[in-house]
C-alpha atoms as a PDB file:
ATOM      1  CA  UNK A   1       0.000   0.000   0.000  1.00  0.00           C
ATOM      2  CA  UNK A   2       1.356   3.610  -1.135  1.00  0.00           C
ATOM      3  CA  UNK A   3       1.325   6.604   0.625  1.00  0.00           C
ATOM      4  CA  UNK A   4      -0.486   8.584  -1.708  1.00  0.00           C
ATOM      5  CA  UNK A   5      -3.456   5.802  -1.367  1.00  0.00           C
ATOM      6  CA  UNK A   6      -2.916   4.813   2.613  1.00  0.00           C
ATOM      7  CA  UNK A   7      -6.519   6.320   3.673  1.00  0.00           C
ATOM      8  CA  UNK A   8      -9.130   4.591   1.369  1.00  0.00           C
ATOM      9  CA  UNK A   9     -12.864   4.932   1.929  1.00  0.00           C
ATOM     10  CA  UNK A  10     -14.135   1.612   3.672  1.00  0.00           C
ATOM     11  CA  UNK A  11     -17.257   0.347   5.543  1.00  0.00           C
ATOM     12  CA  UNK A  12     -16.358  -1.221   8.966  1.00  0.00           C
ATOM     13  CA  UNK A  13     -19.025  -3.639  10.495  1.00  0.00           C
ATOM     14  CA  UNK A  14     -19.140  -4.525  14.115  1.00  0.00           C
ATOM     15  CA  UNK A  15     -21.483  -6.288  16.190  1.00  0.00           C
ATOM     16  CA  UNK A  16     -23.314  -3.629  17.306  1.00  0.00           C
ATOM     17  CA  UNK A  17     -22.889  -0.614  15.157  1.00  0.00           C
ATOM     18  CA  UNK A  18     -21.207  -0.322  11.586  1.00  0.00           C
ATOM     19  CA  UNK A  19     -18.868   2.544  10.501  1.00  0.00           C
ATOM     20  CA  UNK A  20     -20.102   4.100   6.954  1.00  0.00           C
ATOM     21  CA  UNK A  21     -18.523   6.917   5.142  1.00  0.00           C
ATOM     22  CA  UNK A  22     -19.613   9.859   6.204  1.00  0.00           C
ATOM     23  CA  UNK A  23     -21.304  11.963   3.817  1.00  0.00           C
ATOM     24  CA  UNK A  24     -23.337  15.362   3.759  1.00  0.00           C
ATOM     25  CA  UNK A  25     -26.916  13.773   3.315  1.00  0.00           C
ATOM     26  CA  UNK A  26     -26.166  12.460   7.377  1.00  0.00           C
ATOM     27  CA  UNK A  27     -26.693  16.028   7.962  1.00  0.00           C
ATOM     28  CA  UNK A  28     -30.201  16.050   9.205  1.00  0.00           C
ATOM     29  CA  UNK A  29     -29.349  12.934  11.438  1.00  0.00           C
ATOM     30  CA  UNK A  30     -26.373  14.061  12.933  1.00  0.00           C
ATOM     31  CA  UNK A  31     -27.818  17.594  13.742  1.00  0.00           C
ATOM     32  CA  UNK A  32     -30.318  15.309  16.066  1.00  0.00           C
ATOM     33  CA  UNK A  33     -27.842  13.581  17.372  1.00  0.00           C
ATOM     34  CA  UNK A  34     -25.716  16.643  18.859  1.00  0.00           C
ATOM     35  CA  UNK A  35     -28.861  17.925  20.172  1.00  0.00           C
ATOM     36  CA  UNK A  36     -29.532  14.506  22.312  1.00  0.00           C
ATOM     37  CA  UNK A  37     -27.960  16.352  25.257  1.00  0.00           C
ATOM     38  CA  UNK A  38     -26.978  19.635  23.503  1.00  0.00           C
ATOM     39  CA  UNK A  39     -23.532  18.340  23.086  1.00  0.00           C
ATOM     40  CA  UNK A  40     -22.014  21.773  22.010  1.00  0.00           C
ATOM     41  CA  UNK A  41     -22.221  23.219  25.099  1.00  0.00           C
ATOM     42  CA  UNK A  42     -19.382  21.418  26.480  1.00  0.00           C
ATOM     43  CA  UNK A  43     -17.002  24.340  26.685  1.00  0.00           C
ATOM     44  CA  UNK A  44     -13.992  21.818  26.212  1.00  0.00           C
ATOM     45  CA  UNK A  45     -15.574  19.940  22.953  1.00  0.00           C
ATOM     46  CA  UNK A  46     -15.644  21.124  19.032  1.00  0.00           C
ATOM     47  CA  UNK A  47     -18.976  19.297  18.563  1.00  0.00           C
ATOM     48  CA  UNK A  48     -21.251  21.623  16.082  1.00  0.00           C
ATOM     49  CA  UNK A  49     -24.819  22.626  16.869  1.00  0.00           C
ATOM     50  CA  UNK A  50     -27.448  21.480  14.973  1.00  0.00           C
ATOM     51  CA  UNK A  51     -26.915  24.704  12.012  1.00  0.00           C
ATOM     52  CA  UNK A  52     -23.402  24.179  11.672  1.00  0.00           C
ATOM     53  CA  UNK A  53     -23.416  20.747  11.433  1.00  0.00           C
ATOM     54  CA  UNK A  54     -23.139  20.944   7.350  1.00  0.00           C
ATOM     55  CA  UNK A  55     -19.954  22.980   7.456  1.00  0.00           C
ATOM     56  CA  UNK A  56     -18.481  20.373   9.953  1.00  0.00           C
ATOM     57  CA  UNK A  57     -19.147  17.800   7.400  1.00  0.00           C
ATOM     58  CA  UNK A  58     -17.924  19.708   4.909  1.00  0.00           C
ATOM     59  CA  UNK A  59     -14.832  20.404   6.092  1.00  0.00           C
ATOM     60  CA  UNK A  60     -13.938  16.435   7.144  1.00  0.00           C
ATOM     61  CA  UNK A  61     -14.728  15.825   3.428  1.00  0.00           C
ATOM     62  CA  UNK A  62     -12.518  18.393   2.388  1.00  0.00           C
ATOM     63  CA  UNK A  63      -9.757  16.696   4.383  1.00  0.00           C
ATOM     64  CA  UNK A  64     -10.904  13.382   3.358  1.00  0.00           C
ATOM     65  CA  UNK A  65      -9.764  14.802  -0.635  1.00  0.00           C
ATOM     66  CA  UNK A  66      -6.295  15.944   1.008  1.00  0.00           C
ATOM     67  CA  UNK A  67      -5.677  12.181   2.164  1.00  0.00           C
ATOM     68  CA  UNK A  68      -5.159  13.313   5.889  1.00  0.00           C
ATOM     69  CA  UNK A  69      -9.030  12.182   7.215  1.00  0.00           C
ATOM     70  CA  UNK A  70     -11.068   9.405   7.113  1.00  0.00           C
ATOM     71  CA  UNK A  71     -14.553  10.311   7.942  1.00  0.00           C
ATOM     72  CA  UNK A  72     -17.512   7.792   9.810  1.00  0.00           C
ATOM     73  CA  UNK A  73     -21.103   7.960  10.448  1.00  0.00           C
ATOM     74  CA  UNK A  74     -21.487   5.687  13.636  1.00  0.00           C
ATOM     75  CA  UNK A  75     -24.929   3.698  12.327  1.00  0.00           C
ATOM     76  CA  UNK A  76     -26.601   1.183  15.280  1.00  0.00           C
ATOM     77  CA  UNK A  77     -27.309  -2.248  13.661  1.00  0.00           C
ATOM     78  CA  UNK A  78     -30.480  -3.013  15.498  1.00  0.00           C
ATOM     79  CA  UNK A  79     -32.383   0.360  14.275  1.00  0.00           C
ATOM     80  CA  UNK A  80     -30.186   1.941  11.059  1.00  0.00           C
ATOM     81  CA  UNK A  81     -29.869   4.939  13.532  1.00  0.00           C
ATOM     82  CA  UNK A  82     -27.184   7.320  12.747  1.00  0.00           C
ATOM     83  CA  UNK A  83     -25.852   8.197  16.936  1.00  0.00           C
ATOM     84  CA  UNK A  84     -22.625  10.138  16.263  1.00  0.00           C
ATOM     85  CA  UNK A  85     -19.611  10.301  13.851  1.00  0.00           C
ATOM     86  CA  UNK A  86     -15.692   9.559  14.122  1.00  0.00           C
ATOM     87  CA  UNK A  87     -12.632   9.684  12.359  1.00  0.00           C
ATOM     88  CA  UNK A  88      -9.150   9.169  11.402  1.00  0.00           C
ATOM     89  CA  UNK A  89      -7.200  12.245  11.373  1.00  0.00           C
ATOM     90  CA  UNK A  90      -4.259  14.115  11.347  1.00  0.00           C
ATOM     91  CA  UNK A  91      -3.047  11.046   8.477  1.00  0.00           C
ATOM     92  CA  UNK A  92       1.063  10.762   8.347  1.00  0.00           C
ATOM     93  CA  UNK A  93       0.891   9.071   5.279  1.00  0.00           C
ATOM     94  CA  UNK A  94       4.872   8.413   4.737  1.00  0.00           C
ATOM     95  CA  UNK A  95       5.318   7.082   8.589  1.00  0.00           C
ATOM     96  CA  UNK A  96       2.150   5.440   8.518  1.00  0.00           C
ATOM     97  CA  UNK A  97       1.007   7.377  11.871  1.00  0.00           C
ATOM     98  CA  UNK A  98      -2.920   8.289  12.393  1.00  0.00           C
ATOM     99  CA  UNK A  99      -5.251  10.042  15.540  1.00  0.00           C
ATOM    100  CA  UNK A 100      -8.682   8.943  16.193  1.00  0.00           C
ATOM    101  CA  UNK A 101     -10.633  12.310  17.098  1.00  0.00           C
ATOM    102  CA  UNK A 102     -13.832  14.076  16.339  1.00  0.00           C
ATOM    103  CA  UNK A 103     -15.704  11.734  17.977  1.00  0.00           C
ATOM    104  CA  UNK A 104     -19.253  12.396  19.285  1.00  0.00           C
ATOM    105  CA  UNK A 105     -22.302  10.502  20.341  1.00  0.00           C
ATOM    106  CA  UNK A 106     -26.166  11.262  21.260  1.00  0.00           C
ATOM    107  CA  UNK A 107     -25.801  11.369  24.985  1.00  0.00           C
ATOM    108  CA  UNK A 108     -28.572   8.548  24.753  1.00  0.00           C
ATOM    109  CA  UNK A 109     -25.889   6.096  23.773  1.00  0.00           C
ATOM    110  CA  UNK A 110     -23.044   7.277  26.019  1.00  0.00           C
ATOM    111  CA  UNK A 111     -21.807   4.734  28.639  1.00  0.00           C
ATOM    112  CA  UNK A 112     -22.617   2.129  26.165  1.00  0.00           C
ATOM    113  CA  UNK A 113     -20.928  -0.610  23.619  1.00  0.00           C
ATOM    114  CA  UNK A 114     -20.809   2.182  21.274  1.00  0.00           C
ATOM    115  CA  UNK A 115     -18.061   3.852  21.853  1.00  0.00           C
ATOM    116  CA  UNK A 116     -15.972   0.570  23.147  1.00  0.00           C
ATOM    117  CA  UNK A 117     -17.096  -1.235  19.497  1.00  0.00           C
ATOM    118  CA  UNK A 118     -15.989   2.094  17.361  1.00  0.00           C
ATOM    119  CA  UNK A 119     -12.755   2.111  18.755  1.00  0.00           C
ATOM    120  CA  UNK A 120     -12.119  -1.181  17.982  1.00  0.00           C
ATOM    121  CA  UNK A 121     -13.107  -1.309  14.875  1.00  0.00           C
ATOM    122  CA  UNK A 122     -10.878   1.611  14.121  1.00  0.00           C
ATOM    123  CA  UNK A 123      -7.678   0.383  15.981  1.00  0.00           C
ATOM    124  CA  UNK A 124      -7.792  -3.233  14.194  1.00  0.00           C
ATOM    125  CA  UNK A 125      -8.086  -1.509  10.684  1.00  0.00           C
ATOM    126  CA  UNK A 126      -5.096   0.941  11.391  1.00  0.00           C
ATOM    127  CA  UNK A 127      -2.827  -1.936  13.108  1.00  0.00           C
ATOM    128  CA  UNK A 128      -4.491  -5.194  10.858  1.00  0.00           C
ATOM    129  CA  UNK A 129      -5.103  -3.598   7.303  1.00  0.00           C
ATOM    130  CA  UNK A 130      -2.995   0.030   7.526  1.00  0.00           C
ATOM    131  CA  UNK A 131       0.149  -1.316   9.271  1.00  0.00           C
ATOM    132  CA  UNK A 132       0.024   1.723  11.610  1.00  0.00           C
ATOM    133  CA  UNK A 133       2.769   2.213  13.527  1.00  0.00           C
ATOM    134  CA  UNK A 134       0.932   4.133  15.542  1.00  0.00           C
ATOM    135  CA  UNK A 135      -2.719   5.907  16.572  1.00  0.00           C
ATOM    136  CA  UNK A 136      -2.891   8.697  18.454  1.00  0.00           C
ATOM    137  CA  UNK A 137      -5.554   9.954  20.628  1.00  0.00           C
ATOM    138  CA  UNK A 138      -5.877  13.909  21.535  1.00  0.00           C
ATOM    139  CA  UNK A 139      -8.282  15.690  24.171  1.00  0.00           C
ATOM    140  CA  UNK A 140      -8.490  19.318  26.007  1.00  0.00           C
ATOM    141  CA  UNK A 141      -6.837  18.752  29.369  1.00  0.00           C
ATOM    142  CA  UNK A 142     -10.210  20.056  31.334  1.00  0.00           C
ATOM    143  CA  UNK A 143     -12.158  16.992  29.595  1.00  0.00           C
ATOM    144  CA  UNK A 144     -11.464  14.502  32.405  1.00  0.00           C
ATOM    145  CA  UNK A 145     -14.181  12.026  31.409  1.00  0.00           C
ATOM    146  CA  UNK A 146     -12.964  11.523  27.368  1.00  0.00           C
ATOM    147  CA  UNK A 147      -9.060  11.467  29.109  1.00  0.00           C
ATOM    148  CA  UNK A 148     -10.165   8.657  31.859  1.00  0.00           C
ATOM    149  CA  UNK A 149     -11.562   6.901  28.396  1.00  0.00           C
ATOM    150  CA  UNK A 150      -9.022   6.650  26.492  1.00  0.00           C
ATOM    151  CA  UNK A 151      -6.728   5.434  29.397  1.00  0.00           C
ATOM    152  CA  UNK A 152      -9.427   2.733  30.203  1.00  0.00           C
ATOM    153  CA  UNK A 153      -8.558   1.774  25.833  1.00  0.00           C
ATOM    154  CA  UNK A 154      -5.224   1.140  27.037  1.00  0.00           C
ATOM    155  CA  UNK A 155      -4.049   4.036  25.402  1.00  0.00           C
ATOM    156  CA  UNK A 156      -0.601   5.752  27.129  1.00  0.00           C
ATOM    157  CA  UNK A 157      -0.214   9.149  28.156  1.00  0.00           C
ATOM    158  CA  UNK A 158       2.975  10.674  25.857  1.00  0.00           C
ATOM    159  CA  UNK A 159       2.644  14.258  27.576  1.00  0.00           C
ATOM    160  CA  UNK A 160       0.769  17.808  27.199  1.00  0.00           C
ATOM    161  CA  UNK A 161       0.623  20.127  24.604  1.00  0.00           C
ATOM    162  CA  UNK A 162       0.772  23.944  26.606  1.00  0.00           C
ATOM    163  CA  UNK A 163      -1.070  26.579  24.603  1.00  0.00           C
ATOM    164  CA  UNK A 164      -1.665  24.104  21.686  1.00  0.00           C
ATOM    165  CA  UNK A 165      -4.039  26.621  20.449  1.00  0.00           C
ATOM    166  CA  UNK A 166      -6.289  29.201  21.103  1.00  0.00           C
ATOM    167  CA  UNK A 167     -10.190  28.645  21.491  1.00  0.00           C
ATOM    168  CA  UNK A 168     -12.677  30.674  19.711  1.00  0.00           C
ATOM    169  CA  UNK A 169     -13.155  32.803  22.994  1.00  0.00           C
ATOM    170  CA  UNK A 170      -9.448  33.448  23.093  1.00  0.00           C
ATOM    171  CA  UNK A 171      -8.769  31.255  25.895  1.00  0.00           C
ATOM    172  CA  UNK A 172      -5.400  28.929  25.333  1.00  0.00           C
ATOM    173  CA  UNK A 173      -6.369  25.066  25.146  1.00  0.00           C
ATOM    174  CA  UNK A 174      -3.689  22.721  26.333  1.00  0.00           C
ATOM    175  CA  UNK A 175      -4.013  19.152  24.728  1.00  0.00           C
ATOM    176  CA  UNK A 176      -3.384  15.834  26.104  1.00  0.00           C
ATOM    177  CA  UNK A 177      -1.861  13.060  23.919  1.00  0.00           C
ATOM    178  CA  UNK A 178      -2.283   9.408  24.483  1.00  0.00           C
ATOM    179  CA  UNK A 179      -1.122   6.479  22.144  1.00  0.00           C
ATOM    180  CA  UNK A 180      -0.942   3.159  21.106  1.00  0.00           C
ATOM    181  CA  UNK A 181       1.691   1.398  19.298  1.00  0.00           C
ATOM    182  CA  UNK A 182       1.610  -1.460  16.871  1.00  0.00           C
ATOM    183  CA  UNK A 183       3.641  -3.817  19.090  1.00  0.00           C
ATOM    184  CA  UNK A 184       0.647  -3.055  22.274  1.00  0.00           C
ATOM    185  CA  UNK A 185      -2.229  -3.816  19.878  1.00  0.00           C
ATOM    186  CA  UNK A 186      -2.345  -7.760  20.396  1.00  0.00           C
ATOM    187  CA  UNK A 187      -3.008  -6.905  23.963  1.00  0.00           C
ATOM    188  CA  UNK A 188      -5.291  -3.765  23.806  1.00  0.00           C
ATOM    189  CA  UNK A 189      -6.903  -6.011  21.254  1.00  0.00           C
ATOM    190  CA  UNK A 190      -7.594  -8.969  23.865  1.00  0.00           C
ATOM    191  CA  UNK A 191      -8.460  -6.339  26.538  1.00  0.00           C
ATOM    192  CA  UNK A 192     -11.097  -4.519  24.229  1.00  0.00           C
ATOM    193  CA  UNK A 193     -12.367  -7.678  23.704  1.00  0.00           C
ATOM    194  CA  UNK A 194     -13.197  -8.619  27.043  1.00  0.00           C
ATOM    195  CA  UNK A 195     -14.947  -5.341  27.458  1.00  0.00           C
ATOM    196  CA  UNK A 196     -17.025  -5.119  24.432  1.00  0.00           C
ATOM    197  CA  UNK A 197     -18.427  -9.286  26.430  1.00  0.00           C
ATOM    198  CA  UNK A 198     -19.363  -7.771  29.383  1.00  0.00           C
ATOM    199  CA  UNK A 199     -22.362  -5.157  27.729  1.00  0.00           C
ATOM    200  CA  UNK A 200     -25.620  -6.617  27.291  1.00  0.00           C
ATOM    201  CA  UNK A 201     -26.319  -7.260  23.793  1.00  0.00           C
END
């Protein structure tokens, strides 16, 4: 596999939801979801409201055409539902290097398989079919709840970006960064596993 080609539009099944391509006619869904629990008014999350939720789309497809995104509607198998979005980002398509981010759900599925199964599914395609080398997870240092979940992944702390950037407000963001490397998958792997047995299904 190339470089130029690493990223390639794919479909990723699980057992209880199934990663499609995002694309702009999820609008309308998605603009319900981020209003099950008004989602943009966590101060320390980039989730859209329910008007700006085209341009968000928009701009992961336009990054999808530069080769460094990789754009999912999260779709639950039991109802067709469309209950929040993902993606591969920040691409380093020479070193083979990726982040998981953008992630949101309707709060109605929080705390659920959801967000276990989506992580999976995106971790074995980066290590199984994308050789990663590596996946990298980001989040603002105030979000203590999406930092405690990406620890309980398995994912390792590699330190805090000060002043990464600055918010819309003004306000300086620092970011923490977690990863996982190919040679930890075959045990993050086993450990997500175990997790995804113990929900109810």
């Amino acid at each position: 596999m190339t470089s130029e080609n690493w990223l390639q539009e794919i479909t990723l099944p699980g057992k209880t939801v199934t990663l499609i391509p995002l694309r702009s006619e999820h609008a309308e869904e998605l603009g319900k979801v981020c209003a099950d629990g008004e989602l943009w008014k966590l101060w320390y999350t980039s989730v859209p409201t329910k008007s700006s939720v085209e341009s968000y789309i928009a701009t992961a497809l336009k990054e999808q055409q530069a080769g460094a995104s990789l754009p999912f509607a999260v779709m639950l198998n039991a109802t067709r539902q469309i209950v929040g979005t993902t993606r591969f980002c920040r691409a380093d398509n020479q070193h083979h290097r990726v982040e998981i981010g953008f992630t949101w759900y309707a709060k109605s599925v929080q705390k659920t398989a959801v967000n276990t199964e989506c992580k999976y599914l995106l971790l074995q395609h980066a290590f199984e079919q994308l050789a990663a080398i590596a996946v990298e997870f980001r989040t603002h240092w105030h979000n203590h709840t999406s930092r405690a979940a990406i620890a309980r992944l398995g994912a390792k702390q590699d330190g805090v970006l000060r002043n990464m950037q600055k918010d819309p407000d003004g306000a300086c963001r620092d970011t923490v960064i977690f990863s996982i490397i190919d040679s930890e998958w075959p045990t993050v792997k086993k450990s997500l596993n175990f997790k995804m047995g113990q929900y109810p299904r």
